[in-house]
N, C-alpha and C. Protein backbone atom coordinates (compact mmCIF):
# COMPACT_ATOMS: atom_id res chain seq x y z
N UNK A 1 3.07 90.55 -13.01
CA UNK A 1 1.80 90.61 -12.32
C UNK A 1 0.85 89.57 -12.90
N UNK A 2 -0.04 89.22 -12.03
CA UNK A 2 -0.89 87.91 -12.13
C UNK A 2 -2.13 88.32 -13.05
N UNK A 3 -2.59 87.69 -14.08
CA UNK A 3 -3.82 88.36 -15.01
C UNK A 3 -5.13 87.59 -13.97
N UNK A 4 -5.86 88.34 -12.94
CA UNK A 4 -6.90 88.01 -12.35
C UNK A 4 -8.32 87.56 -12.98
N UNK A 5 -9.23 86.83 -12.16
CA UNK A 5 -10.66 86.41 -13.26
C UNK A 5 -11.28 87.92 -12.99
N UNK A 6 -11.39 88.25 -12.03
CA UNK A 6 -11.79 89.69 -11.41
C UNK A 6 -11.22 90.84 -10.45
N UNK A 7 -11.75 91.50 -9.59
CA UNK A 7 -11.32 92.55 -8.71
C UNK A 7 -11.57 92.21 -7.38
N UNK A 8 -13.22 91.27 -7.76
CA UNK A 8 -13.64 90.71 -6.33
C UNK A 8 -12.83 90.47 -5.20
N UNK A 9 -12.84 91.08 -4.32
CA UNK A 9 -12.08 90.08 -2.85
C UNK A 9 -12.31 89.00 -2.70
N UNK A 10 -13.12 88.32 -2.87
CA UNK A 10 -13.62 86.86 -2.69
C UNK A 10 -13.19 85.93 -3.40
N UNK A 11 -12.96 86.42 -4.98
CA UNK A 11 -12.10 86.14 -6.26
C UNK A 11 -11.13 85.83 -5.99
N UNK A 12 -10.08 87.25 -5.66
CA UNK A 12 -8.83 87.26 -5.24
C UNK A 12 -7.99 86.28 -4.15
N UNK A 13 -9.04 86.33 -3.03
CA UNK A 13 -8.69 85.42 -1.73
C UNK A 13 -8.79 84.10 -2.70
N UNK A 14 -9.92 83.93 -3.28
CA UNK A 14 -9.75 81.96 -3.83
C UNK A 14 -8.50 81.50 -4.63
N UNK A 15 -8.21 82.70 -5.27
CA UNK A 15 -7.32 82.45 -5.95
C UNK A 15 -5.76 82.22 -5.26
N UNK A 16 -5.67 82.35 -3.95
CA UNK A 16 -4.27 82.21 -3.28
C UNK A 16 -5.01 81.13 -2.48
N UNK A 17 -6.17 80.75 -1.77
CA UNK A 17 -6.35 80.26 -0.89
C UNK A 17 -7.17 78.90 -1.50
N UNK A 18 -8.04 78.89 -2.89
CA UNK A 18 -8.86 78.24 -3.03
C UNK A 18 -8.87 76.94 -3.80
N UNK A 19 -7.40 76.39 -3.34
CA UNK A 19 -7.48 74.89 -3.27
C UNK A 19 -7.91 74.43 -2.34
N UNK A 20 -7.47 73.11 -2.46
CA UNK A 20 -7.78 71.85 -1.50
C UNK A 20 -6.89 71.79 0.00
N UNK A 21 -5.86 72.34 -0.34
CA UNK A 21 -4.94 72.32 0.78
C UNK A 21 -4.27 73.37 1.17
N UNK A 22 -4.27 74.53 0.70
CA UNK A 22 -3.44 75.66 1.67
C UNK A 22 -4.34 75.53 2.67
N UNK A 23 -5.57 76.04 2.65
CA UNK A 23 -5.92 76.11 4.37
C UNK A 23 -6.24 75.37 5.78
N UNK A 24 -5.92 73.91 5.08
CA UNK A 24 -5.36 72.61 5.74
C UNK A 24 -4.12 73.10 6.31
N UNK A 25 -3.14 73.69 5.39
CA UNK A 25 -1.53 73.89 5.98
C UNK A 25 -1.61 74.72 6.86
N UNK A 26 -2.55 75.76 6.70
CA UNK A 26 -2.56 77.05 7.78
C UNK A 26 -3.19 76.55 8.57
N UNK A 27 -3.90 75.91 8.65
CA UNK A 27 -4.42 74.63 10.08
C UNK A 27 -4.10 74.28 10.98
N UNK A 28 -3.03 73.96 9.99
CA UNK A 28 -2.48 72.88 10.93
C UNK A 28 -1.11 73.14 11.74
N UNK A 29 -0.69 74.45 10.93
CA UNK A 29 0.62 75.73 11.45
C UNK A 29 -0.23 76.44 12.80
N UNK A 30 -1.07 76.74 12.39
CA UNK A 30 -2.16 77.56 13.89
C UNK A 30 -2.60 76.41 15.13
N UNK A 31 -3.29 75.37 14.54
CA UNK A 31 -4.00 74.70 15.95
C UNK A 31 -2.94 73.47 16.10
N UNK A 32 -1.96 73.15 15.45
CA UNK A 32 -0.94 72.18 15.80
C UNK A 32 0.60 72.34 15.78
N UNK A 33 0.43 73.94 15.77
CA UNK A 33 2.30 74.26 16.15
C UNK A 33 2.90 73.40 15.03
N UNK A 34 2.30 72.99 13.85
CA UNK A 34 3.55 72.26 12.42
C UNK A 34 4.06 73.15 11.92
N UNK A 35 5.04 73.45 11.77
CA UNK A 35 6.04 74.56 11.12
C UNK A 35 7.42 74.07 10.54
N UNK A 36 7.30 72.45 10.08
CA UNK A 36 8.63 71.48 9.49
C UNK A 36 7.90 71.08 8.35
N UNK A 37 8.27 71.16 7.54
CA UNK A 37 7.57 69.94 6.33
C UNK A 37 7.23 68.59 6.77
N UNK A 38 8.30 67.86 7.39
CA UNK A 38 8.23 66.48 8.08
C UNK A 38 6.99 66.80 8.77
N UNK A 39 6.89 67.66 9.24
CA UNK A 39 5.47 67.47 10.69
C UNK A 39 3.99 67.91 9.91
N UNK A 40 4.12 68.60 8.95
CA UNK A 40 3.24 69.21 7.94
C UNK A 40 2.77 67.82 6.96
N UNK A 41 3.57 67.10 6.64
CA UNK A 41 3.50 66.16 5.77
C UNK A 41 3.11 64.65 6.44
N UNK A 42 3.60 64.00 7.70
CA UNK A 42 3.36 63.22 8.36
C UNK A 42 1.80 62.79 9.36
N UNK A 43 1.96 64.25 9.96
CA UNK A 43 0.76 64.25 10.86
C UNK A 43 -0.67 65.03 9.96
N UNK A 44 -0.42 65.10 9.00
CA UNK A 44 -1.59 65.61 7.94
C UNK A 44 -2.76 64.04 8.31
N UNK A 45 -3.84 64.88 9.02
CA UNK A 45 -5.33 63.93 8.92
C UNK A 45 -5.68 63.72 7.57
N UNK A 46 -5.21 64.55 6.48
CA UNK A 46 -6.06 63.98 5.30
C UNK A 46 -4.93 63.56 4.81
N UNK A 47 -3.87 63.15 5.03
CA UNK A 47 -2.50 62.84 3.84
C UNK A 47 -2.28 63.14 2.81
N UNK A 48 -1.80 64.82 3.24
CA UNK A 48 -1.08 65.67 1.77
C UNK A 48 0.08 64.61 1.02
N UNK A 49 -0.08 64.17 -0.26
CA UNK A 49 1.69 63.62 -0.78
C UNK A 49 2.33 65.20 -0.83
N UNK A 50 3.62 64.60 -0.76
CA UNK A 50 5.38 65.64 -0.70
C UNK A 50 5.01 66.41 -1.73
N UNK A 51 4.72 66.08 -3.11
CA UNK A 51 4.95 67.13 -4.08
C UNK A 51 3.65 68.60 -3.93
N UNK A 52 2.72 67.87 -3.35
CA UNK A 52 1.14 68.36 -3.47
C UNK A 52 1.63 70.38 -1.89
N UNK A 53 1.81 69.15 -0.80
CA UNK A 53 2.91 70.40 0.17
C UNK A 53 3.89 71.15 -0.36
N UNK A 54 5.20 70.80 -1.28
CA UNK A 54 5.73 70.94 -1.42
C UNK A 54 5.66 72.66 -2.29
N UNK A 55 4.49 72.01 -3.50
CA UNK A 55 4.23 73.09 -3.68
C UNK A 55 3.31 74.31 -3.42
N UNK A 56 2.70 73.50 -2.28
CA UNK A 56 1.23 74.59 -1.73
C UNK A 56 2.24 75.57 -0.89
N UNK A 57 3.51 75.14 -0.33
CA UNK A 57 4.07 75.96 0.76
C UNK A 57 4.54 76.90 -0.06
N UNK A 58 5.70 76.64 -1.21
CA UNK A 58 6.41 77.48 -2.31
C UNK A 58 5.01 78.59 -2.63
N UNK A 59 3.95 78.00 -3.03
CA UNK A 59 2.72 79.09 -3.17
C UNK A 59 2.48 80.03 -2.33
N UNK A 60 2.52 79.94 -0.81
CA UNK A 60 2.38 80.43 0.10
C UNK A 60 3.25 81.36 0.73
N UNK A 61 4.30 80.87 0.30
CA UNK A 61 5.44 81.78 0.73
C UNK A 61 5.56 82.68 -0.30
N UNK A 62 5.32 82.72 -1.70
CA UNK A 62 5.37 83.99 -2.34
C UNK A 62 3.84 84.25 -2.23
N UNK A 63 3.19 84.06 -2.27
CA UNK A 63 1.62 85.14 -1.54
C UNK A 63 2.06 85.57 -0.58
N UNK A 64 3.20 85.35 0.82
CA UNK A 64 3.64 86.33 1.28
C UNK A 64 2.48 85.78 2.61
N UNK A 65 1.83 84.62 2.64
CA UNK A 65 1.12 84.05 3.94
C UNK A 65 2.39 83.83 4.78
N UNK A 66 3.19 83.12 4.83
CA UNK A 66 3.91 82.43 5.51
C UNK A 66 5.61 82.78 5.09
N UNK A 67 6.10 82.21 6.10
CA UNK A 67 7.95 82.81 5.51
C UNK A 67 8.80 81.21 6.21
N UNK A 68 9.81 81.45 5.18
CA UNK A 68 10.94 80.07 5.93
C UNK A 68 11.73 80.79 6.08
N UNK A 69 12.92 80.16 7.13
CA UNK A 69 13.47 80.69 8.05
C UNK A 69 14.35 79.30 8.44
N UNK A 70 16.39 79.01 8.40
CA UNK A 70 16.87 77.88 8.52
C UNK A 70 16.48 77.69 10.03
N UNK A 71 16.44 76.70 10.21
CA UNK A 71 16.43 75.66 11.76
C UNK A 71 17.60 75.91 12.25
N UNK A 72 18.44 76.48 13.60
CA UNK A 72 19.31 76.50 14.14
C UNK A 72 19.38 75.22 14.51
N UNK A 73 18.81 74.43 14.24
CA UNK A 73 19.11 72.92 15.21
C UNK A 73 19.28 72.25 13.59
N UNK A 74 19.19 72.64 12.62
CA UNK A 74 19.45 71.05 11.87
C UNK A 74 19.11 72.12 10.13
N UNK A 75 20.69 72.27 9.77
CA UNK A 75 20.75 73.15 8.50
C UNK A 75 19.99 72.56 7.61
N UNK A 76 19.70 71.60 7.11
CA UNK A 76 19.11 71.35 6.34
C UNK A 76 17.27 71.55 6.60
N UNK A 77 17.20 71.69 7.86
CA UNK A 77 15.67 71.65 7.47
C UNK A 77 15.57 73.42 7.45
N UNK A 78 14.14 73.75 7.33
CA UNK A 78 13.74 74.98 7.47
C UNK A 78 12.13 75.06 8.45
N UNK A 79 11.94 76.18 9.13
CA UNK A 79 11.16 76.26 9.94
C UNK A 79 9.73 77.68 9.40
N UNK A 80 9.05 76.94 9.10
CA UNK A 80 7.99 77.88 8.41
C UNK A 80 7.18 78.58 9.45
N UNK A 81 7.07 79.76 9.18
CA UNK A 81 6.02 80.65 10.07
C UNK A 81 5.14 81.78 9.66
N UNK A 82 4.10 81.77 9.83
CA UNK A 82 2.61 82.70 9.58
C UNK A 82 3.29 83.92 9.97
N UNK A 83 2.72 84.75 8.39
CA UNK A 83 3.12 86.30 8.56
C UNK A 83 1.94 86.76 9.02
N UNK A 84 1.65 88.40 9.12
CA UNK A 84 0.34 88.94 9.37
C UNK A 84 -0.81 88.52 9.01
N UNK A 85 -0.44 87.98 7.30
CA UNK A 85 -1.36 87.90 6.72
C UNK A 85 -2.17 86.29 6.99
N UNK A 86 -0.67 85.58 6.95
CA UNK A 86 -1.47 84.46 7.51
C UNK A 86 -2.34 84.30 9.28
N UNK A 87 -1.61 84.83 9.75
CA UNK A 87 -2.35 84.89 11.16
C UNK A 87 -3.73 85.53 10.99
N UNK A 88 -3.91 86.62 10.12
CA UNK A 88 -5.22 87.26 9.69
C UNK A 88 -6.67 85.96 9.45
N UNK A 89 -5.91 85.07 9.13
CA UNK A 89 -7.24 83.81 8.44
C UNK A 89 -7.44 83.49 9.27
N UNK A 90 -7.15 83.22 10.49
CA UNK A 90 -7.92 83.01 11.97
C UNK A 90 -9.26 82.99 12.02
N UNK A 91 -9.88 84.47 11.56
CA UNK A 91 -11.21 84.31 11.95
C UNK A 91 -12.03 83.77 10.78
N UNK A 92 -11.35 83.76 9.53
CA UNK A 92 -12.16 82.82 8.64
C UNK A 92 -12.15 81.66 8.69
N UNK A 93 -10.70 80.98 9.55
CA UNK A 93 -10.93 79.49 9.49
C UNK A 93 -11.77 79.16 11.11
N UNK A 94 -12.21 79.77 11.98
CA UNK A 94 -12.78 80.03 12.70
C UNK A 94 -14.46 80.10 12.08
N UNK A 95 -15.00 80.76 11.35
CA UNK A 95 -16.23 81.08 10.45
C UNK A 95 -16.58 79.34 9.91
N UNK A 96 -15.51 78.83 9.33
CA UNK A 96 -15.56 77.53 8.61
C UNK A 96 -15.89 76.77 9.37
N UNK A 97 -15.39 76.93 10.55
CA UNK A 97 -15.09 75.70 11.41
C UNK A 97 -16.77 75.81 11.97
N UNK A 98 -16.92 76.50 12.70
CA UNK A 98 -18.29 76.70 12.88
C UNK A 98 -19.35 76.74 11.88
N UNK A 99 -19.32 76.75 10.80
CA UNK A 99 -20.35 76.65 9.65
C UNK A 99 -20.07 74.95 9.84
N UNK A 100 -19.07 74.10 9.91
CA UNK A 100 -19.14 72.41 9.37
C UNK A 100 -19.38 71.91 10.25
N UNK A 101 -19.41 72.78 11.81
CA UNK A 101 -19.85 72.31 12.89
C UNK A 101 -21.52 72.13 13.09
N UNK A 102 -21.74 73.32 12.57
CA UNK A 102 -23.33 73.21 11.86
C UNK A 102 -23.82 72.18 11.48
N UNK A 103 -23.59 72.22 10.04
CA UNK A 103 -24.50 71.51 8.74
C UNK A 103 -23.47 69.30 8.33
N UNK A 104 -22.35 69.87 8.90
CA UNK A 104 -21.41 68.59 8.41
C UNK A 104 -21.23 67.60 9.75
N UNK A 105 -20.53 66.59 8.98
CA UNK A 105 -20.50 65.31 10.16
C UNK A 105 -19.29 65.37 10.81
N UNK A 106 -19.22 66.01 11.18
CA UNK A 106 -17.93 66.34 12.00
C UNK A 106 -17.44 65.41 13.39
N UNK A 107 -16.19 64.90 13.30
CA UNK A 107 -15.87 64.32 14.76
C UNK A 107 -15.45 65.38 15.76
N UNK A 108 -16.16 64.70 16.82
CA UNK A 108 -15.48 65.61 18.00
C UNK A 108 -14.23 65.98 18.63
N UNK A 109 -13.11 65.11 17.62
CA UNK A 109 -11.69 65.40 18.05
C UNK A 109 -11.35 66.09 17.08
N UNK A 110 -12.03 66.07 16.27
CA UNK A 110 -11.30 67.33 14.92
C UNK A 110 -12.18 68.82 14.75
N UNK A 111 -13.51 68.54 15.46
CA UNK A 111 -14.12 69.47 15.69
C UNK A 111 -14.26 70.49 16.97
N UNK A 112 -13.30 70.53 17.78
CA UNK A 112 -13.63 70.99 19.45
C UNK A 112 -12.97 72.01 19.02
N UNK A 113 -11.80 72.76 18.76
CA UNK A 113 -10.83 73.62 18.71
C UNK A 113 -12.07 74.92 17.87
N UNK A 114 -12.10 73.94 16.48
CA UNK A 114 -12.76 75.14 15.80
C UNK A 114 -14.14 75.50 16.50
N UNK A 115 -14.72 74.60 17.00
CA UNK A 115 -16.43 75.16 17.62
C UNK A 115 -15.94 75.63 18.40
N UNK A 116 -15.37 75.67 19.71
CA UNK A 116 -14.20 76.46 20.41
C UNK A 116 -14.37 78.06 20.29
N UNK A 117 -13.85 78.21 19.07
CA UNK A 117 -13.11 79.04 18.43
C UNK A 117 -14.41 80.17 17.88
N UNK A 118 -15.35 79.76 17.18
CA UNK A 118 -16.21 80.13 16.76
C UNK A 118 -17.40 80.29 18.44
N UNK A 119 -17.61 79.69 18.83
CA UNK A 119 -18.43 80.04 19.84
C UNK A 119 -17.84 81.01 20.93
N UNK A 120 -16.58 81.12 20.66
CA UNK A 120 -15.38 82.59 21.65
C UNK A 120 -16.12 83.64 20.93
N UNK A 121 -15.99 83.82 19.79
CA UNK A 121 -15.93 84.67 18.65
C UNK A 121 -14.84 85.77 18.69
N UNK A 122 -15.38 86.97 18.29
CA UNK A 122 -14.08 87.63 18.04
C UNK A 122 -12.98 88.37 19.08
N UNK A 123 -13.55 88.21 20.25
CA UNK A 123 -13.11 88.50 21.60
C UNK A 123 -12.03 87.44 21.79
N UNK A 124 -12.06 86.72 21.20
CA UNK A 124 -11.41 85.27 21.69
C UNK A 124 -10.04 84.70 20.25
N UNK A 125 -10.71 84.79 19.07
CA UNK A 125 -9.97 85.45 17.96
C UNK A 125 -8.74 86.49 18.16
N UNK A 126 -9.00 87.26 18.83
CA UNK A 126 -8.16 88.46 18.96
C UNK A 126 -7.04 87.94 19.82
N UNK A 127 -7.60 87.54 21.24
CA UNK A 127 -6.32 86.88 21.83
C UNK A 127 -5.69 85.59 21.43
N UNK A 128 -6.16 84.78 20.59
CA UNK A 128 -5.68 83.83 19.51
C UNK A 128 -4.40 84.22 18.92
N UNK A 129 -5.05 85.13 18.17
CA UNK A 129 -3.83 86.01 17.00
C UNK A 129 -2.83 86.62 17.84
N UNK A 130 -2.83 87.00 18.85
CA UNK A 130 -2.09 87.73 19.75
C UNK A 130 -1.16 86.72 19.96
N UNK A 131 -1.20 85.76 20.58
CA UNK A 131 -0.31 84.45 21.16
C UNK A 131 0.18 83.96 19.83
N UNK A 132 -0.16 83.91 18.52
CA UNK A 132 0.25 82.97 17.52
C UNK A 132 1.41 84.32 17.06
N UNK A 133 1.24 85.53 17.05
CA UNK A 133 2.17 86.70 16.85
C UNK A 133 3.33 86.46 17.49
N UNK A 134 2.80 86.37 18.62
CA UNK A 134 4.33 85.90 19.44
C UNK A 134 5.09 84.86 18.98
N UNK A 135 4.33 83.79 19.16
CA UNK A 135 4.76 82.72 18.32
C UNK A 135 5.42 82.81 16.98
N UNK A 136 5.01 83.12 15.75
CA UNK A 136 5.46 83.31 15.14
C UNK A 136 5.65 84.57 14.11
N UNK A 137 5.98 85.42 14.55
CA UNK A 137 6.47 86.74 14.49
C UNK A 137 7.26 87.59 15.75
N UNK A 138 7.42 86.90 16.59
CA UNK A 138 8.26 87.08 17.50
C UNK A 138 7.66 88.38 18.23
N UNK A 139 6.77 88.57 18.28
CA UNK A 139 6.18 89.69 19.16
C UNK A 139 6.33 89.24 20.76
N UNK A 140 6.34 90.84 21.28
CA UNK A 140 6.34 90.60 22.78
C UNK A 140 5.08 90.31 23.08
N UNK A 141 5.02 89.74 23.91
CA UNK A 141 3.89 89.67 24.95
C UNK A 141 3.49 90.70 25.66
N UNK A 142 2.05 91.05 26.02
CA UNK A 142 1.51 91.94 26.97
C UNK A 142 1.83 91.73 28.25
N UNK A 143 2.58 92.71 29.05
CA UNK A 143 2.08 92.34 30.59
C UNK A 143 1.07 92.48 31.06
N UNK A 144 0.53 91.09 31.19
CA UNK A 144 -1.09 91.27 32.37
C UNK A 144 -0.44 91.51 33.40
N UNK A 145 -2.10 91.28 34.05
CA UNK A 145 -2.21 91.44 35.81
C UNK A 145 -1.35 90.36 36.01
N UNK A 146 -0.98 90.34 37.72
CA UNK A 146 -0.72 88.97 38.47
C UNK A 146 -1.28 87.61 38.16
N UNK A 147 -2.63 87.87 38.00
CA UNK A 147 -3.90 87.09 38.02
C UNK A 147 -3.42 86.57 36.05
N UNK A 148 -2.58 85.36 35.88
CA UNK A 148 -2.31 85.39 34.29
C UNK A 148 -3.61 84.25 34.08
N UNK A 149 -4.11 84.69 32.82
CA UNK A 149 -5.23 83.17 32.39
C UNK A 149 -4.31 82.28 31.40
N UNK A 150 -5.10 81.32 31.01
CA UNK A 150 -4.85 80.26 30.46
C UNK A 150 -4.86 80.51 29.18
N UNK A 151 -3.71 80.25 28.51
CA UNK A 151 -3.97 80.90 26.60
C UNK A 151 -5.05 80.38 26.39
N UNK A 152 -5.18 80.77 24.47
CA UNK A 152 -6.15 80.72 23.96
C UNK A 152 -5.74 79.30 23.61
N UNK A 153 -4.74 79.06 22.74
CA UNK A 153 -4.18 77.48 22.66
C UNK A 153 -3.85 76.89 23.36
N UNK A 154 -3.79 76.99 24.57
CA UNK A 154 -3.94 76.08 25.86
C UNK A 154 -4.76 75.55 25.64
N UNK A 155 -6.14 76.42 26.06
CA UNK A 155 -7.27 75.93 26.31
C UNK A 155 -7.91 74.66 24.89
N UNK A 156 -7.65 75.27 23.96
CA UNK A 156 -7.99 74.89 22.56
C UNK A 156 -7.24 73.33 22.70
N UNK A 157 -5.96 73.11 23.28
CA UNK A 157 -5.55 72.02 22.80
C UNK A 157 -5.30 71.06 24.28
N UNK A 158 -6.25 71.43 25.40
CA UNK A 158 -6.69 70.90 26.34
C UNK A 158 -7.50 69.72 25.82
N UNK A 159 -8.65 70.78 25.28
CA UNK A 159 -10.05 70.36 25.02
C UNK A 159 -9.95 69.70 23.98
N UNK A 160 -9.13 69.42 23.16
CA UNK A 160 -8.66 68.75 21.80
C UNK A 160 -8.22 67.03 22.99
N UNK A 161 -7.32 66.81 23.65
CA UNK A 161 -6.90 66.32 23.88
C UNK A 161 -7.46 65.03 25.15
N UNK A 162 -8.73 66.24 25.93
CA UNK A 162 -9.48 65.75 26.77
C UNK A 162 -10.72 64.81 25.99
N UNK A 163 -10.81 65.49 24.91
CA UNK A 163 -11.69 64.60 23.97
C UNK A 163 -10.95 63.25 23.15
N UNK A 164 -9.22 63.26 22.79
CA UNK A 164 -9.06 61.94 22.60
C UNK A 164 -9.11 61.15 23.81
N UNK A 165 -8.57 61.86 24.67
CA UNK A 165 -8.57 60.67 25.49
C UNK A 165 -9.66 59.99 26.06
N UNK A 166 -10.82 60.64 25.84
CA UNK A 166 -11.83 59.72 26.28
C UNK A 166 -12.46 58.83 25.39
N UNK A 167 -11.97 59.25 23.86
CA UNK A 167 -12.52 59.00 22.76
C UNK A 167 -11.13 57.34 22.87
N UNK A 168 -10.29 57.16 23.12
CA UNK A 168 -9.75 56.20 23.45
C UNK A 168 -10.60 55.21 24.03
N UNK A 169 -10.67 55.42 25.06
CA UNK A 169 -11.84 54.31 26.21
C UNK A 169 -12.66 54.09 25.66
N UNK A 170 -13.48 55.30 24.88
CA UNK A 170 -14.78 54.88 24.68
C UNK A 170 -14.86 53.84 22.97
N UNK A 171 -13.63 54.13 22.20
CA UNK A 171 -13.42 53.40 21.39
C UNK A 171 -13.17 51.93 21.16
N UNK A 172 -12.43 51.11 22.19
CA UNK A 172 -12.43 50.16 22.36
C UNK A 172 -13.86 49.45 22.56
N UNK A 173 -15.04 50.25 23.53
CA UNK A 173 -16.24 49.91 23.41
C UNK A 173 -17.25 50.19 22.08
N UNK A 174 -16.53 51.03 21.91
CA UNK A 174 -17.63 51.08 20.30
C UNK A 174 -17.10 50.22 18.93
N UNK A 175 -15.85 49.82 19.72
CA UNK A 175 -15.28 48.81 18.45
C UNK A 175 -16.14 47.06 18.66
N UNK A 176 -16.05 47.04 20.03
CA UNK A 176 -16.38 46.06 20.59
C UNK A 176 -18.53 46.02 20.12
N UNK A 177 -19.02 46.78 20.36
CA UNK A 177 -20.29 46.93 20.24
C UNK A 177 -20.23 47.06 18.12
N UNK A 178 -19.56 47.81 17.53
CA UNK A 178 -19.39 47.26 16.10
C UNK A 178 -19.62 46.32 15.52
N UNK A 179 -18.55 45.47 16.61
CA UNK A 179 -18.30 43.76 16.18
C UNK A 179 -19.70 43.32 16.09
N UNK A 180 -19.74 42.92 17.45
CA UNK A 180 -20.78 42.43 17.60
C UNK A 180 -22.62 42.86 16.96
N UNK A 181 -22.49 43.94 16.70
CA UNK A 181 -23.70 43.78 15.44
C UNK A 181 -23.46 43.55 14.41
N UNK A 182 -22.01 44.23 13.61
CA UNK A 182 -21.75 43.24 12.52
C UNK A 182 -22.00 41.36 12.63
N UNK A 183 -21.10 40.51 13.71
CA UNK A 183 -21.57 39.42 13.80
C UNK A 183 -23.02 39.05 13.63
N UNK A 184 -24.01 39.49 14.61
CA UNK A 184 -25.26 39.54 14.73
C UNK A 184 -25.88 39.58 12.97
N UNK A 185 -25.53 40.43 12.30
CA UNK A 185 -26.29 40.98 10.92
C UNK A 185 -25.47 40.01 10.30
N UNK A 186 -24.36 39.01 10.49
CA UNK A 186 -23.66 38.18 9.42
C UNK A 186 -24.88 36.97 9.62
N UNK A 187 -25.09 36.71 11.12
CA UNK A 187 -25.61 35.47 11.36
C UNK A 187 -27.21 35.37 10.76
N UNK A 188 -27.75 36.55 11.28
CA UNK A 188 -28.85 36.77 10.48
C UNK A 188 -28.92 36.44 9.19
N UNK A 189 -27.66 36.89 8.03
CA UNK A 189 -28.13 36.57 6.78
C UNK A 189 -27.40 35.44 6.30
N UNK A 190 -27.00 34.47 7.56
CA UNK A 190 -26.62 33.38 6.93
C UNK A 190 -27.91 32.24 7.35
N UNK A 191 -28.81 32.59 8.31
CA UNK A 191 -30.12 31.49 8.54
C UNK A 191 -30.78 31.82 7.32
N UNK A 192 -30.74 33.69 6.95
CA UNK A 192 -31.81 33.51 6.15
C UNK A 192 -32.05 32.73 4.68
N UNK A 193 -30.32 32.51 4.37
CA UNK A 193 -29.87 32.08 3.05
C UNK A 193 -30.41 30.74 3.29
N UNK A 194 -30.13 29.75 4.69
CA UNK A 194 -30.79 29.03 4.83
C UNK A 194 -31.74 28.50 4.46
N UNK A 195 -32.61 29.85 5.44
CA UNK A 195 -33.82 29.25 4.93
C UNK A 195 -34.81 29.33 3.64
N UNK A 196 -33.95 29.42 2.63
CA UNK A 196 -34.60 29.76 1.27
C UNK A 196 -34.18 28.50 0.20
């Protein structure tokens, strides 16, 4: 058994959760379907190195967040998936996301899912966790009505996606408008060197 700093819950949670990167990994397992190391390690926005994953997952899997499981398609790899407990952080990484949506500089392609998410709130949370259960815990699905809606990660990774792509177009113009005040502010301080 683990010698704790305290009893606190808040304590306790930091202490499984309160690095730099487990809740990047659970991130990125929830709003980007990564459940390979390769896809965990590659498509990481902040670029976890191998050893840094390697061992946040081994951490995770005995905290009993997450479980591996071999790949029927390819023995050597393994396919990681959110237990209860990990599906449970939903609404805290939901809480986060909306607190940095707040106060931090957040982009709008890394920020839509979680403001999303947080502006649903827990009505919306709930059917989140529901679909990621299925997903990974193999739960059945509810039969709805006729009338079926649009998941919760549908929608989430619509709106993720409707925002690169415009963020494409509009990038080429903001690269282009960049330039050109950088140029502008070079030329400026090359008259002024001039003129001195």
């Amino acid at each position: 058994m683990l010698d704790h700093r305290s009893g606190c819950p808040i304590n306790l949670t930091l202490e499984v959760l309160g690095d730099t990167w487990s809740l990047l990994i659970i991130r990125d397992m929830i709003f980007g379907n990564r459940r390979h190391f390769r896809d965990l390690l590659q498509k990481s926005d902040e670029g976890i190195a191998s050893n840094i994953l390697a061992d946040r997952l081994k951490r995770l899997l005995e905290e009993g967040i997450m479980t591996r499981a071999s790949d029927p398609s390819h023995k050597q790899k393994g396919i990681y998936s959110l237990t209860e407990q990990g599906i449970e952080l939903l609404p805290v990484l939901a809480q986060m996301a909306g607190w940095g949506c707040k106060f931090l500089p957040v982009t709008d392609e890394l920020g839509i899912r979680g403001k999303l998410l947080a502006d649903g709130g827990p009505k919306m949370w709930e059917k989140f966790m529901s679909e990621l259960r299925v997903l990974h815990l193999g739960a059945r699905t509810q039969r709805k009505s006729r009338s079926t809606t649009e998941s919760v990660g549908a929608k989430l990774n619509a709106a993720y996606a409707a925002i690169v792509a415009r963020g494409r177009t509009g990038h080429n113009v903001r690269r282009r408008i960049v330039k050109s005040r950088a140029a502008k502010s070079a030329g400026n301080g090359q008259r002024s060197k001039r003129g001195n």
